[in-house]
C-alpha atoms as a PDB file:
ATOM      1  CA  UNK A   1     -83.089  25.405 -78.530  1.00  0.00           C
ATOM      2  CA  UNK A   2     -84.789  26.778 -75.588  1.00  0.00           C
ATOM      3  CA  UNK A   3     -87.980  25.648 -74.401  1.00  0.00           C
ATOM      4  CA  UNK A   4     -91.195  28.076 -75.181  1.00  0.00           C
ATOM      5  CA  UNK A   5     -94.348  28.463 -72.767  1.00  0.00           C
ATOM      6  CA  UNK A   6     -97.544  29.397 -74.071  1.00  0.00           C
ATOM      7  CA  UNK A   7    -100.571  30.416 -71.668  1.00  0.00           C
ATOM      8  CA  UNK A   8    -103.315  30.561 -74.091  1.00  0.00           C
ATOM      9  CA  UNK A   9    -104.293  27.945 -76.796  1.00  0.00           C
ATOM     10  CA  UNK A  10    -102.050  26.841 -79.521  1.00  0.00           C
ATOM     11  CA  UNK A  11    -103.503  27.081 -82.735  1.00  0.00           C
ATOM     12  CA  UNK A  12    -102.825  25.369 -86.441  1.00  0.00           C
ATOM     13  CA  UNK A  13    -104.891  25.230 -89.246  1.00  0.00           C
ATOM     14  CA  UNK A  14    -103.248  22.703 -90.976  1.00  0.00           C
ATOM     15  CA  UNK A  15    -102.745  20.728 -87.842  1.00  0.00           C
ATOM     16  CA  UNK A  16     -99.281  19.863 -85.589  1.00  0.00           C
ATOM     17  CA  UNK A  17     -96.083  17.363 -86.157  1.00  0.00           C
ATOM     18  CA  UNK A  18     -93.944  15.871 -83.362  1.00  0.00           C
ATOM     19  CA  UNK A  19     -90.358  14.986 -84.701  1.00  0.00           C
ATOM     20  CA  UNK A  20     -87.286  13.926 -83.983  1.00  0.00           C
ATOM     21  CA  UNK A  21     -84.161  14.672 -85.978  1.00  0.00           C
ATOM     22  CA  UNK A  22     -80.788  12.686 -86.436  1.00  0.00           C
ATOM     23  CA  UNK A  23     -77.959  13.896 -84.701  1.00  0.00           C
ATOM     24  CA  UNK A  24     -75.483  12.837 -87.526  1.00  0.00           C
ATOM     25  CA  UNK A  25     -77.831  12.826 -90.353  1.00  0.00           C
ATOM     26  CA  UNK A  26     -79.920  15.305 -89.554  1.00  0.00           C
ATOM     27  CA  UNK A  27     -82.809  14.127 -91.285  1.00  0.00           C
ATOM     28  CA  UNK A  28     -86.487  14.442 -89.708  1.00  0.00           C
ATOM     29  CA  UNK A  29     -88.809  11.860 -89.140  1.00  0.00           C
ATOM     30  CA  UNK A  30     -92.052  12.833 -87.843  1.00  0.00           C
ATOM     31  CA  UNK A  31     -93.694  10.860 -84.614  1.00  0.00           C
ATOM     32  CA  UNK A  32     -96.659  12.088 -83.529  1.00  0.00           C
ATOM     33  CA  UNK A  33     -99.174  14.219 -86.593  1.00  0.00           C
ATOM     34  CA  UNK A  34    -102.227  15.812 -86.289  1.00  0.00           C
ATOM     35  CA  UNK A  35    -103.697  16.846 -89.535  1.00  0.00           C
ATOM     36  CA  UNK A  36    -106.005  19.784 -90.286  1.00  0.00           C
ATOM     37  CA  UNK A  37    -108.917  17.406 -90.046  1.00  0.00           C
ATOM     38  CA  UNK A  38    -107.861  16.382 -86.827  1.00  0.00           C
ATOM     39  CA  UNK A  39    -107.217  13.254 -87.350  1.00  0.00           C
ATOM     40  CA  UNK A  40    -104.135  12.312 -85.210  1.00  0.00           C
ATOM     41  CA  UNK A  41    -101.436   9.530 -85.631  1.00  0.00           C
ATOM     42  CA  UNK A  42     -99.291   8.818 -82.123  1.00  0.00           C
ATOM     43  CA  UNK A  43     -95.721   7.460 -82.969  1.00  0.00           C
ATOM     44  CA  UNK A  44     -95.177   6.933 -78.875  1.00  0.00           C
ATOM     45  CA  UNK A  45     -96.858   5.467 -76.250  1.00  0.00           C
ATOM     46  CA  UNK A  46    -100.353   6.359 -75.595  1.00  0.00           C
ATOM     47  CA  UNK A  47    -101.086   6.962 -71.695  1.00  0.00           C
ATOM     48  CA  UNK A  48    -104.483   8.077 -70.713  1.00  0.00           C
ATOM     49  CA  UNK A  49    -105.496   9.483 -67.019  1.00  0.00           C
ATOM     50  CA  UNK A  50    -109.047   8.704 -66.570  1.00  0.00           C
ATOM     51  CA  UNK A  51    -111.793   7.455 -68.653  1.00  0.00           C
ATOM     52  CA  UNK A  52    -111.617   7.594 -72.783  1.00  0.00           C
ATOM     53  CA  UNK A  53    -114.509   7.791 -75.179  1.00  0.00           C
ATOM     54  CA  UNK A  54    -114.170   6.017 -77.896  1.00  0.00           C
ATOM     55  CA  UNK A  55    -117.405   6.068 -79.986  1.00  0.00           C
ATOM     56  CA  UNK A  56    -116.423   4.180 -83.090  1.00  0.00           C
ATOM     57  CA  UNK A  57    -113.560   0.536 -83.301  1.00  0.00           C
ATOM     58  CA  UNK A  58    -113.024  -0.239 -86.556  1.00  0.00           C
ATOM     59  CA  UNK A  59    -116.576   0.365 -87.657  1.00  0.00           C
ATOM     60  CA  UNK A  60    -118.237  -1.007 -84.232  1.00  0.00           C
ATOM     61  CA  UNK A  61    -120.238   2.163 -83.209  1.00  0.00           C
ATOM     62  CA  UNK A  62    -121.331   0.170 -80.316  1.00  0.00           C
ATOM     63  CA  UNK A  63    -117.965  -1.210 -78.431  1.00  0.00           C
ATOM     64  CA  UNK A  64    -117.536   1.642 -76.558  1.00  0.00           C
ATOM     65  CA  UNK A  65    -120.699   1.607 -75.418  1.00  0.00           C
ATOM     66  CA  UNK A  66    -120.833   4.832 -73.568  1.00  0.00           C
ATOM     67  CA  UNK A  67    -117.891   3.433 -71.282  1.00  0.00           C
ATOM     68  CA  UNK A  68    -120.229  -0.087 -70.174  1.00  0.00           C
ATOM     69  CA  UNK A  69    -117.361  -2.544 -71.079  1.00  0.00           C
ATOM     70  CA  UNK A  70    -120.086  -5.438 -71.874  1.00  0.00           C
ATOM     71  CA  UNK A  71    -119.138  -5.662 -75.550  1.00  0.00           C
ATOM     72  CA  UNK A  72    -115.162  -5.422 -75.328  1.00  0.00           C
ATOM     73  CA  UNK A  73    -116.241  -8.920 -72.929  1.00  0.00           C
ATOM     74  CA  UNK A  74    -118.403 -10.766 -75.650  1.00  0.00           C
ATOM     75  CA  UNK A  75    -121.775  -9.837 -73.782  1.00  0.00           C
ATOM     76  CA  UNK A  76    -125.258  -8.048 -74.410  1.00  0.00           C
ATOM     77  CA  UNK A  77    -124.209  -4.394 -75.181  1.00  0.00           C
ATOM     78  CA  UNK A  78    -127.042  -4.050 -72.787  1.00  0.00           C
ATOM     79  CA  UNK A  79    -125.750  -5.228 -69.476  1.00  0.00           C
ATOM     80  CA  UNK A  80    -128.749  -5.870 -67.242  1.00  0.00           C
ATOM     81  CA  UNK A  81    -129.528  -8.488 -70.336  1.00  0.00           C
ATOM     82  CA  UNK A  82    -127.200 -10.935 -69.503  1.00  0.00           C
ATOM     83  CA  UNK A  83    -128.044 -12.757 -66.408  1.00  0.00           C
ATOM     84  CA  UNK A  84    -129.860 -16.282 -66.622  1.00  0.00           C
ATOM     85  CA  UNK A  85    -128.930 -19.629 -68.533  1.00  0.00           C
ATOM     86  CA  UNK A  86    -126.605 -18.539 -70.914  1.00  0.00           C
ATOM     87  CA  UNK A  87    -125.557 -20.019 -74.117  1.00  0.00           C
ATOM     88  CA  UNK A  88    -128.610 -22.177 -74.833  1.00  0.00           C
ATOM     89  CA  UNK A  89    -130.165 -21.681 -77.976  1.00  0.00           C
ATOM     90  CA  UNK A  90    -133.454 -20.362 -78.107  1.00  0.00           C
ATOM     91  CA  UNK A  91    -133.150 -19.059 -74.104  1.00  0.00           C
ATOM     92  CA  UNK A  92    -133.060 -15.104 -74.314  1.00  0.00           C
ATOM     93  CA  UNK A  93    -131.729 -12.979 -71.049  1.00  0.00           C
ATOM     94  CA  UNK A  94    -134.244 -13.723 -67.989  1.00  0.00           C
ATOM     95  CA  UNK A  95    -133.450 -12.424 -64.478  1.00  0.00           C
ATOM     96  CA  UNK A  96    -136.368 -15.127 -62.735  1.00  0.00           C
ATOM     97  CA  UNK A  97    -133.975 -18.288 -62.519  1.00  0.00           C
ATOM     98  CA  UNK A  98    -130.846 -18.662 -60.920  1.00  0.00           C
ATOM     99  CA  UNK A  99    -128.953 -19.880 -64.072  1.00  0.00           C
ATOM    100  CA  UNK A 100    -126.419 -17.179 -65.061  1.00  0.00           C
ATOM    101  CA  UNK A 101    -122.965 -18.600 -65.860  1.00  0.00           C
ATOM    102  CA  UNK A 102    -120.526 -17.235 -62.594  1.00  0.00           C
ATOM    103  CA  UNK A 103    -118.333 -16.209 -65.301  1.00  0.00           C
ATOM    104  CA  UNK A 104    -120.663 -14.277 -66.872  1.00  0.00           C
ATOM    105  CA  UNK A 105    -121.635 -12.710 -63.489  1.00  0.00           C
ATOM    106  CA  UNK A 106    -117.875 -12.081 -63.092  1.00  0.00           C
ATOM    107  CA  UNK A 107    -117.288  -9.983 -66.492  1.00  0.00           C
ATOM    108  CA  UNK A 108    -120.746  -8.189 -65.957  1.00  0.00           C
ATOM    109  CA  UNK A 109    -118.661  -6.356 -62.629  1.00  0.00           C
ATOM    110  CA  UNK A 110    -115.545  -6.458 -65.187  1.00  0.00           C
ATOM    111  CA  UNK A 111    -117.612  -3.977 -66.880  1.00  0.00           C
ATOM    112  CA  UNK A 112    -118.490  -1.635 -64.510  1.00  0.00           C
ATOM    113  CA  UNK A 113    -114.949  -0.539 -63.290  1.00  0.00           C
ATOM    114  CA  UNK A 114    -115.228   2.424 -65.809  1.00  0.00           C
ATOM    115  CA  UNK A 115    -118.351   4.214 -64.478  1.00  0.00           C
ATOM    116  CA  UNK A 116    -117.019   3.100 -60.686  1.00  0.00           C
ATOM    117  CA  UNK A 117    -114.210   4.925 -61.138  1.00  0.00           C
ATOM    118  CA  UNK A 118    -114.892   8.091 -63.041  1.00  0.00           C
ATOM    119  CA  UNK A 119    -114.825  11.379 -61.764  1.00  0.00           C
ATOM    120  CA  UNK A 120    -118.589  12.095 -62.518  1.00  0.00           C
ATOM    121  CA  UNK A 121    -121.683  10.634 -61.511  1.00  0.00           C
ATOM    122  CA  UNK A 122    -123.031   8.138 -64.392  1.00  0.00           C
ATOM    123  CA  UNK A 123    -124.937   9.420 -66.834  1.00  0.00           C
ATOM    124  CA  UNK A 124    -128.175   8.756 -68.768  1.00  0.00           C
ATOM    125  CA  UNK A 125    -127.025   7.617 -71.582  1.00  0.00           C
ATOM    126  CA  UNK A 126    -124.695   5.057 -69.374  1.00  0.00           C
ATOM    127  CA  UNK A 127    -127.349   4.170 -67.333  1.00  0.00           C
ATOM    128  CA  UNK A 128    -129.611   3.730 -70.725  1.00  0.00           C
ATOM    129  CA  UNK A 129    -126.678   1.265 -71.563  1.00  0.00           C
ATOM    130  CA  UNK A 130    -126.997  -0.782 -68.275  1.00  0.00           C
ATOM    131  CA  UNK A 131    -131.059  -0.922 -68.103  1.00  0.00           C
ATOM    132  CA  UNK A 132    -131.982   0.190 -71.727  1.00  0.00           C
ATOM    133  CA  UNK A 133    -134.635   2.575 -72.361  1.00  0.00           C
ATOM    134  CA  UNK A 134    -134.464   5.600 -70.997  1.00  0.00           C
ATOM    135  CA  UNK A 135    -131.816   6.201 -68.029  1.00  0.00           C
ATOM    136  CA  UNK A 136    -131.434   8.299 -65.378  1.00  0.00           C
ATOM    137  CA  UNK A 137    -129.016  10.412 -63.850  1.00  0.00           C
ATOM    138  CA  UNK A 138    -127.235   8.245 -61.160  1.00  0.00           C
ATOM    139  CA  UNK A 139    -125.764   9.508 -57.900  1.00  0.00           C
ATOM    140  CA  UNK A 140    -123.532   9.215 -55.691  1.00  0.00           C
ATOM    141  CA  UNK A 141    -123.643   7.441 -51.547  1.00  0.00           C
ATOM    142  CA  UNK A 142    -121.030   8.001 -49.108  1.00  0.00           C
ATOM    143  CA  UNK A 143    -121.832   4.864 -46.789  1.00  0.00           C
ATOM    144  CA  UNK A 144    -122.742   6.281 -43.320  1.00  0.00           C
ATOM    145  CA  UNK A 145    -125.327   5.553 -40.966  1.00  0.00           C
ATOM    146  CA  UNK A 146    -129.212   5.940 -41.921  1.00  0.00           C
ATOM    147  CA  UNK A 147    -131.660   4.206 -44.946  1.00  0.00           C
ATOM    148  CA  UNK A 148    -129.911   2.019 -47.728  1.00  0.00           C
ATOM    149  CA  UNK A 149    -129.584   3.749 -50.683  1.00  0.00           C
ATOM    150  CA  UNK A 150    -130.832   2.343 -53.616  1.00  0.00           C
ATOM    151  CA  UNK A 151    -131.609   4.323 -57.008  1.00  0.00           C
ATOM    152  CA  UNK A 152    -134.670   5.021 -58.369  1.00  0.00           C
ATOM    153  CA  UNK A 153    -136.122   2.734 -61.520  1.00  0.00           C
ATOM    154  CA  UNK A 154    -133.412   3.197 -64.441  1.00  0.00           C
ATOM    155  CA  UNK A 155    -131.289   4.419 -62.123  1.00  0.00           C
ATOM    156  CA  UNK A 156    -127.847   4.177 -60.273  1.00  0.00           C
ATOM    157  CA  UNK A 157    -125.909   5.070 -57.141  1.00  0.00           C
ATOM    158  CA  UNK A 158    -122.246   4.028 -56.257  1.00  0.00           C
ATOM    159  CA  UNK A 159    -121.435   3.569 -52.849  1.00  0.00           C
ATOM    160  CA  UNK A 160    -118.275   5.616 -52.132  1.00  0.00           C
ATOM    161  CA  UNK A 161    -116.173   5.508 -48.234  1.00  0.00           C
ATOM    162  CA  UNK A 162    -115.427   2.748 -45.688  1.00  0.00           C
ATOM    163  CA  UNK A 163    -116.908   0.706 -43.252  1.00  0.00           C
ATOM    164  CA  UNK A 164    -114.933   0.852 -39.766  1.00  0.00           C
ATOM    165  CA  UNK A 165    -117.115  -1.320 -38.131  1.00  0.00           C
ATOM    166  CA  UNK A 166    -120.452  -3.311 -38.016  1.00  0.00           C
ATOM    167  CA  UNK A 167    -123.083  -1.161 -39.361  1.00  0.00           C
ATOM    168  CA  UNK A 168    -126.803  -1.823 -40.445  1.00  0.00           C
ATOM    169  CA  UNK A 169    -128.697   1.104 -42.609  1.00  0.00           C
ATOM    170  CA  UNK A 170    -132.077   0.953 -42.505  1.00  0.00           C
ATOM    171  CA  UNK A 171    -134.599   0.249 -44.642  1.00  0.00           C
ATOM    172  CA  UNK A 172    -134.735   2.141 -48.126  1.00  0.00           C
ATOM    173  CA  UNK A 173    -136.744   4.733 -49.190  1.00  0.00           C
ATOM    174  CA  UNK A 174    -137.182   3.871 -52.741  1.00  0.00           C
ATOM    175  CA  UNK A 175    -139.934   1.725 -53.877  1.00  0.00           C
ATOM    176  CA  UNK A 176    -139.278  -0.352 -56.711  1.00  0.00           C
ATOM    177  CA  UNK A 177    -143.184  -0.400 -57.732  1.00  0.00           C
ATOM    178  CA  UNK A 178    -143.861  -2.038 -60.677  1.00  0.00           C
ATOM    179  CA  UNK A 179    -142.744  -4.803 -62.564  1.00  0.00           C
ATOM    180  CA  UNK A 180    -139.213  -4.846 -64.514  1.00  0.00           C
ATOM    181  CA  UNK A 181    -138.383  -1.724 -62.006  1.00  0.00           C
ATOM    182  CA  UNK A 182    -135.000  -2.059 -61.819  1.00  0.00           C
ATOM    183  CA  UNK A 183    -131.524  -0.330 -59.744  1.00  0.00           C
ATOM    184  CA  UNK A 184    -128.310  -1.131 -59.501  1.00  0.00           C
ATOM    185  CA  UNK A 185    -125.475  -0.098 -56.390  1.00  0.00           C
ATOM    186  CA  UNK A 186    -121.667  -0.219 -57.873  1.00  0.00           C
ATOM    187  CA  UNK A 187    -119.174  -0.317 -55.244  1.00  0.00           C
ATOM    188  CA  UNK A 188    -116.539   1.332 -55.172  1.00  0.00           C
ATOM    189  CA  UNK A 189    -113.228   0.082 -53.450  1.00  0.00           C
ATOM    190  CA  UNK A 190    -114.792   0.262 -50.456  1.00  0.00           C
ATOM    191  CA  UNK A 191    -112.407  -0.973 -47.110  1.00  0.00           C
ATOM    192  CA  UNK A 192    -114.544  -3.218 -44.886  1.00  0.00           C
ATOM    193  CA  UNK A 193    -112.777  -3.784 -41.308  1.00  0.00           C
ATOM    194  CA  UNK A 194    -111.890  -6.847 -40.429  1.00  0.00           C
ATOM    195  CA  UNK A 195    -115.350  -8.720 -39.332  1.00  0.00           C
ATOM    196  CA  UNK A 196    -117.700  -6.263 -39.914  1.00  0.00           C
ATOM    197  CA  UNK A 197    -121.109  -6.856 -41.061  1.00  0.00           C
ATOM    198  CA  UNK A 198    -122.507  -4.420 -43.717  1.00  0.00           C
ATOM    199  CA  UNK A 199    -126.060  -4.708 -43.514  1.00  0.00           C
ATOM    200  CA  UNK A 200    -128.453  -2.975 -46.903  1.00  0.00           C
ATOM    201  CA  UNK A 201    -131.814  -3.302 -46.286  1.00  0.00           C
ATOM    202  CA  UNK A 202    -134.712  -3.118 -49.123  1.00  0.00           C
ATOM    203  CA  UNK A 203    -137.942  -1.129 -49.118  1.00  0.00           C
ATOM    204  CA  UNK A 204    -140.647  -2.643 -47.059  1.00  0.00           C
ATOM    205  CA  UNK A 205    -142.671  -3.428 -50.174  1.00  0.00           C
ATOM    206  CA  UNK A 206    -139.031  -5.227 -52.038  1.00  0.00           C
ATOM    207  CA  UNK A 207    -138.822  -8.186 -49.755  1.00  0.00           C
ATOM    208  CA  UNK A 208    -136.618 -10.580 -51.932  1.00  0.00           C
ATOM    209  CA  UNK A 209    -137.236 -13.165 -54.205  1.00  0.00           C
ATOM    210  CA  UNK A 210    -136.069 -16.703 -53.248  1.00  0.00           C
ATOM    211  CA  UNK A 211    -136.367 -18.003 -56.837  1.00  0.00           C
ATOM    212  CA  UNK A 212    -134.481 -15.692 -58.799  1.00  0.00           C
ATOM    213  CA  UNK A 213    -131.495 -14.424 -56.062  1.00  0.00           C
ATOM    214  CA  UNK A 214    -128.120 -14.955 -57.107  1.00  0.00           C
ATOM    215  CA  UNK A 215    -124.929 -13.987 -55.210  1.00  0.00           C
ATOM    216  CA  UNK A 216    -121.141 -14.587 -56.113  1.00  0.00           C
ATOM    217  CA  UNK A 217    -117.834 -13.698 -54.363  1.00  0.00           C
ATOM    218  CA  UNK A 218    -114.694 -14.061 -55.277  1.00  0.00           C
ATOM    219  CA  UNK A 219    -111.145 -15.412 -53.524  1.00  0.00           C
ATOM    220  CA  UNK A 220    -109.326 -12.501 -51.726  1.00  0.00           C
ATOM    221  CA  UNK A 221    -107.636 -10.763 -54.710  1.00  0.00           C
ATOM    222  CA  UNK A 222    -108.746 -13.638 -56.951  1.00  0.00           C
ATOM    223  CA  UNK A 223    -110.950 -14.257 -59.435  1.00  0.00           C
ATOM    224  CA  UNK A 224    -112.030 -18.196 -57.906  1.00  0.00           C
ATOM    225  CA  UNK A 225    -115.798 -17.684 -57.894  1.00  0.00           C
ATOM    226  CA  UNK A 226    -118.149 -18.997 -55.456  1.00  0.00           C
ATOM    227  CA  UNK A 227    -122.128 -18.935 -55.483  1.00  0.00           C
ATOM    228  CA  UNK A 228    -123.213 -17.972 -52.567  1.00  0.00           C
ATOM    229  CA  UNK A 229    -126.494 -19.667 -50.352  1.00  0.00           C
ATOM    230  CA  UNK A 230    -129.502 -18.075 -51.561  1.00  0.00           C
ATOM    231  CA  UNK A 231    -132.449 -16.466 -49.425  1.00  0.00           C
ATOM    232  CA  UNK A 232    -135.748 -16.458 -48.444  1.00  0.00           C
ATOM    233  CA  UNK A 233    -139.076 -15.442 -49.889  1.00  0.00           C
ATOM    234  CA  UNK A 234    -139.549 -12.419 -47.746  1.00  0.00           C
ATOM    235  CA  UNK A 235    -136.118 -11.471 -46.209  1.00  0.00           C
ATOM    236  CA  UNK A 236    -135.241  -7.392 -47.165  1.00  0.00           C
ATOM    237  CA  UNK A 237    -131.589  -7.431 -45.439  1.00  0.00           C
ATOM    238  CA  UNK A 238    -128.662  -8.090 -47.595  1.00  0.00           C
ATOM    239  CA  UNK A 239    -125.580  -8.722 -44.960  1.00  0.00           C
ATOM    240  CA  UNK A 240    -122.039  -8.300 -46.223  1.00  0.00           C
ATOM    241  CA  UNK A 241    -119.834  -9.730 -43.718  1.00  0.00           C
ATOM    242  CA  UNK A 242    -116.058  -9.116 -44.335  1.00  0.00           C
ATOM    243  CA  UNK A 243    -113.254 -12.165 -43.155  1.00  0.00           C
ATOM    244  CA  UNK A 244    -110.748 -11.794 -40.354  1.00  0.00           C
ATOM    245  CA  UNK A 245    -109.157  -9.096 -42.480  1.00  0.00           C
ATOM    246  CA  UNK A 246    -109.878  -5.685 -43.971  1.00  0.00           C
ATOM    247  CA  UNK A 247    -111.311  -6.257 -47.113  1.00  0.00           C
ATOM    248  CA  UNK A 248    -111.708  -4.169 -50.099  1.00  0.00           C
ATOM    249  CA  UNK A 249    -114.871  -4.550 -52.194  1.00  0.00           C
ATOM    250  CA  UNK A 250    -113.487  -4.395 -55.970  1.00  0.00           C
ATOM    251  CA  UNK A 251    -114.735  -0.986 -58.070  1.00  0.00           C
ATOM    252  CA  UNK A 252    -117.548  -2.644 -60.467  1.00  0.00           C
ATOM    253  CA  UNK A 253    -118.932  -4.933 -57.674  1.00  0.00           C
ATOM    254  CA  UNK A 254    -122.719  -4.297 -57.781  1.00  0.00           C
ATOM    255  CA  UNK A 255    -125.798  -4.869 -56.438  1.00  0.00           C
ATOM    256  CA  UNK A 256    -129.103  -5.288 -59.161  1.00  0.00           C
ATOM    257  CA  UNK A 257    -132.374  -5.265 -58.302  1.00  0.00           C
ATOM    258  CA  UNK A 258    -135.214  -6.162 -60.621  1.00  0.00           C
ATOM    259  CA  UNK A 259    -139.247  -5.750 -59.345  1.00  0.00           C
ATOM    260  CA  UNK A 260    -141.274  -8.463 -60.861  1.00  0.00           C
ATOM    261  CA  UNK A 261    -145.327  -7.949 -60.946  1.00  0.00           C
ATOM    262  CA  UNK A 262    -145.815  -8.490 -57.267  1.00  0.00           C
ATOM    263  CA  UNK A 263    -145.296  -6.818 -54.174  1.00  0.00           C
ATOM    264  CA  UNK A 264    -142.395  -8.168 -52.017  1.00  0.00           C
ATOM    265  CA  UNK A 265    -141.464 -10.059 -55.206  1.00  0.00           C
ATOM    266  CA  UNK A 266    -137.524  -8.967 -55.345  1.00  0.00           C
ATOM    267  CA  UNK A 267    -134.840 -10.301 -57.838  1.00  0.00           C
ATOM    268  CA  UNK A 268    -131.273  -9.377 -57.351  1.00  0.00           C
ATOM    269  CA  UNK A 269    -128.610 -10.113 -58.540  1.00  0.00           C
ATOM    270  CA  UNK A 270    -125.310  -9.659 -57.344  1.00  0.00           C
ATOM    271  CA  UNK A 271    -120.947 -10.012 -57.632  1.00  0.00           C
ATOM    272  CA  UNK A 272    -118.650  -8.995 -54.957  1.00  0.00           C
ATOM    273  CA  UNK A 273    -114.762  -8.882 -55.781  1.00  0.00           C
ATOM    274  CA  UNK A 274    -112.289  -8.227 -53.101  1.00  0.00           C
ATOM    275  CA  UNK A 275    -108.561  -8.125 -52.252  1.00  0.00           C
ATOM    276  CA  UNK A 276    -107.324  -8.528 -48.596  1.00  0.00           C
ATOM    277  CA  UNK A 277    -110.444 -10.723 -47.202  1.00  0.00           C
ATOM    278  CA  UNK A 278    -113.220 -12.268 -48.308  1.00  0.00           C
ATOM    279  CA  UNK A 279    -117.460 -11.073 -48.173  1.00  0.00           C
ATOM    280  CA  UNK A 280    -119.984 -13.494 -47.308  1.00  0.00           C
ATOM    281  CA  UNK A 281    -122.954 -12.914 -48.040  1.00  0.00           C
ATOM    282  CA  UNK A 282    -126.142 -13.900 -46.146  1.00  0.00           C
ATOM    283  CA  UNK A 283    -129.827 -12.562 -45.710  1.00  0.00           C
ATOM    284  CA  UNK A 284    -132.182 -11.441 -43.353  1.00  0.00           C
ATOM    285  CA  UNK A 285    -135.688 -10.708 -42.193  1.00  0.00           C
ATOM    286  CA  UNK A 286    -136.743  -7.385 -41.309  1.00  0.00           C
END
């Protein structure tokens, strides 16, 4: 039978079938239904392009979790709520320490691959899912010359493009303020040339937080953690320096930044995954 086009929509009240029919036999059996609730049944392979939605698994209305893979990993739904000592009974999520688990650190960036790679910027309700409360509309950064962008509280920006060579933004407009004010970057397979420094600098009023900053890398195009050296009280410059090889900085690697009460009082946390080199990851003074 000949194929048929149609240019407009298809239509069916009492829905679609898919079959196949026995050459010899001729008998039908149907692959692929959609009834005339819409509820559909796929006899094939499934293949998706992009991100999926799916809002309800087997009566867990919260694994999808607006596309923040946390619970599909065993973690908080909430992701920002999963850093310090984990495990121990009694301890709830606290950013102040330097006790989270580098595997946990690991499957927080796990999590973030969706919203890294989707075609939109994130949206509130993802970015509700990352901080809780109310979230904000993230954006979008294509990494060029000029202030460090960092999000504003509840917020989230992913850092899109490539780094050629060395370059240091300046300092960043946004002013964490108050306490639990809190950002996140998410990179974005981002090519870093072979020994170039990438060089984020925080708001003059963010210096960073000795006590509480964590940073882990990983192996090139492994998953061997390392904890990196940590920093000190005052520093605002985050330095990325790539190995003696261009090095791609995994989609879901991130940045978070978390205000406490005082000024120049900085936690952040942070995982960087690559493939073709390494990232170390030092910091600075103004």
């Amino acid at each position: 039978m000949a194929n048929t086009t149609f240019k407009g929509n298809v239509r069916a009240e009492n829905g679609f079938t898919q079959f196949s029919t026995d050459g010899t036999t001729g008998a039908e059996t149907s692959n692929t239904t959609i009834d005339s609730s819409g509820n559909a049944s796929i006899g094939g392979t499934l293949a998706v392009t992009g991100n999926t939605t799916l809002a309800n698994f087997n009566g867990m209305t919260s694994f999808f979790n607006e596309g923040v893979g946390t619970t599909m990993l065993g973690l908080n739904p909430q992701w920002n709520q999963n850093f310090g000592k984990f495990g121990a009974t009694g301890v709830v999520a606290n950013v102040d320490d330097v006790l989270t688990e580098p595997i946990t650190a690991l499957k927080l960036a796990i999590a973030l691959e969706g919203i890294a790679g989707q075609t939109a910027v994130p949206t509130a309700a993802q970015t509700s899912a990352i901080f809780g409360g109310t979230g904000v509309v993230g954006t979008d950064f294509t990494i060029a010359a000029g202030a460090t962008s960092i999000a504003a509280n509840q917020s989230v920006v992913r850092y899109n493009g490539n780094v050629g060579s060395t370059l240091a933004l300046t300092a960043s407009t946004t002013d964490l303020a108050s306490d639990t004010h809190k950002s996140l970057i998410i990179f974005n397979n981002n090519v870093i040339a072979a020994s170039a420094l990438l060089t984020l600098q925080v708001h003059t009023n963010n210096e960073l937080d000795a006590s509480s900053f964590e940073a882990f890398v990983t192996g090139a195009g492994t998953n061997v953690l390392e904890r990196e050296a940590g920093t000190t009280d005052g520093h605002a410059k985050i330095i990325l320096t790539a190995s003696a090889a261009d090095t791609t900085i995994k989609a879901g690697s991130y940045i978070y930044f978390e205000a406490a009460a005082d000024t120049d009082s900085m936690a952040v946390k942070m995982m960087i995954r690559t493939t073709g080199g390494t990232i170390a990851v030092t910091t600075a003074n103004n």
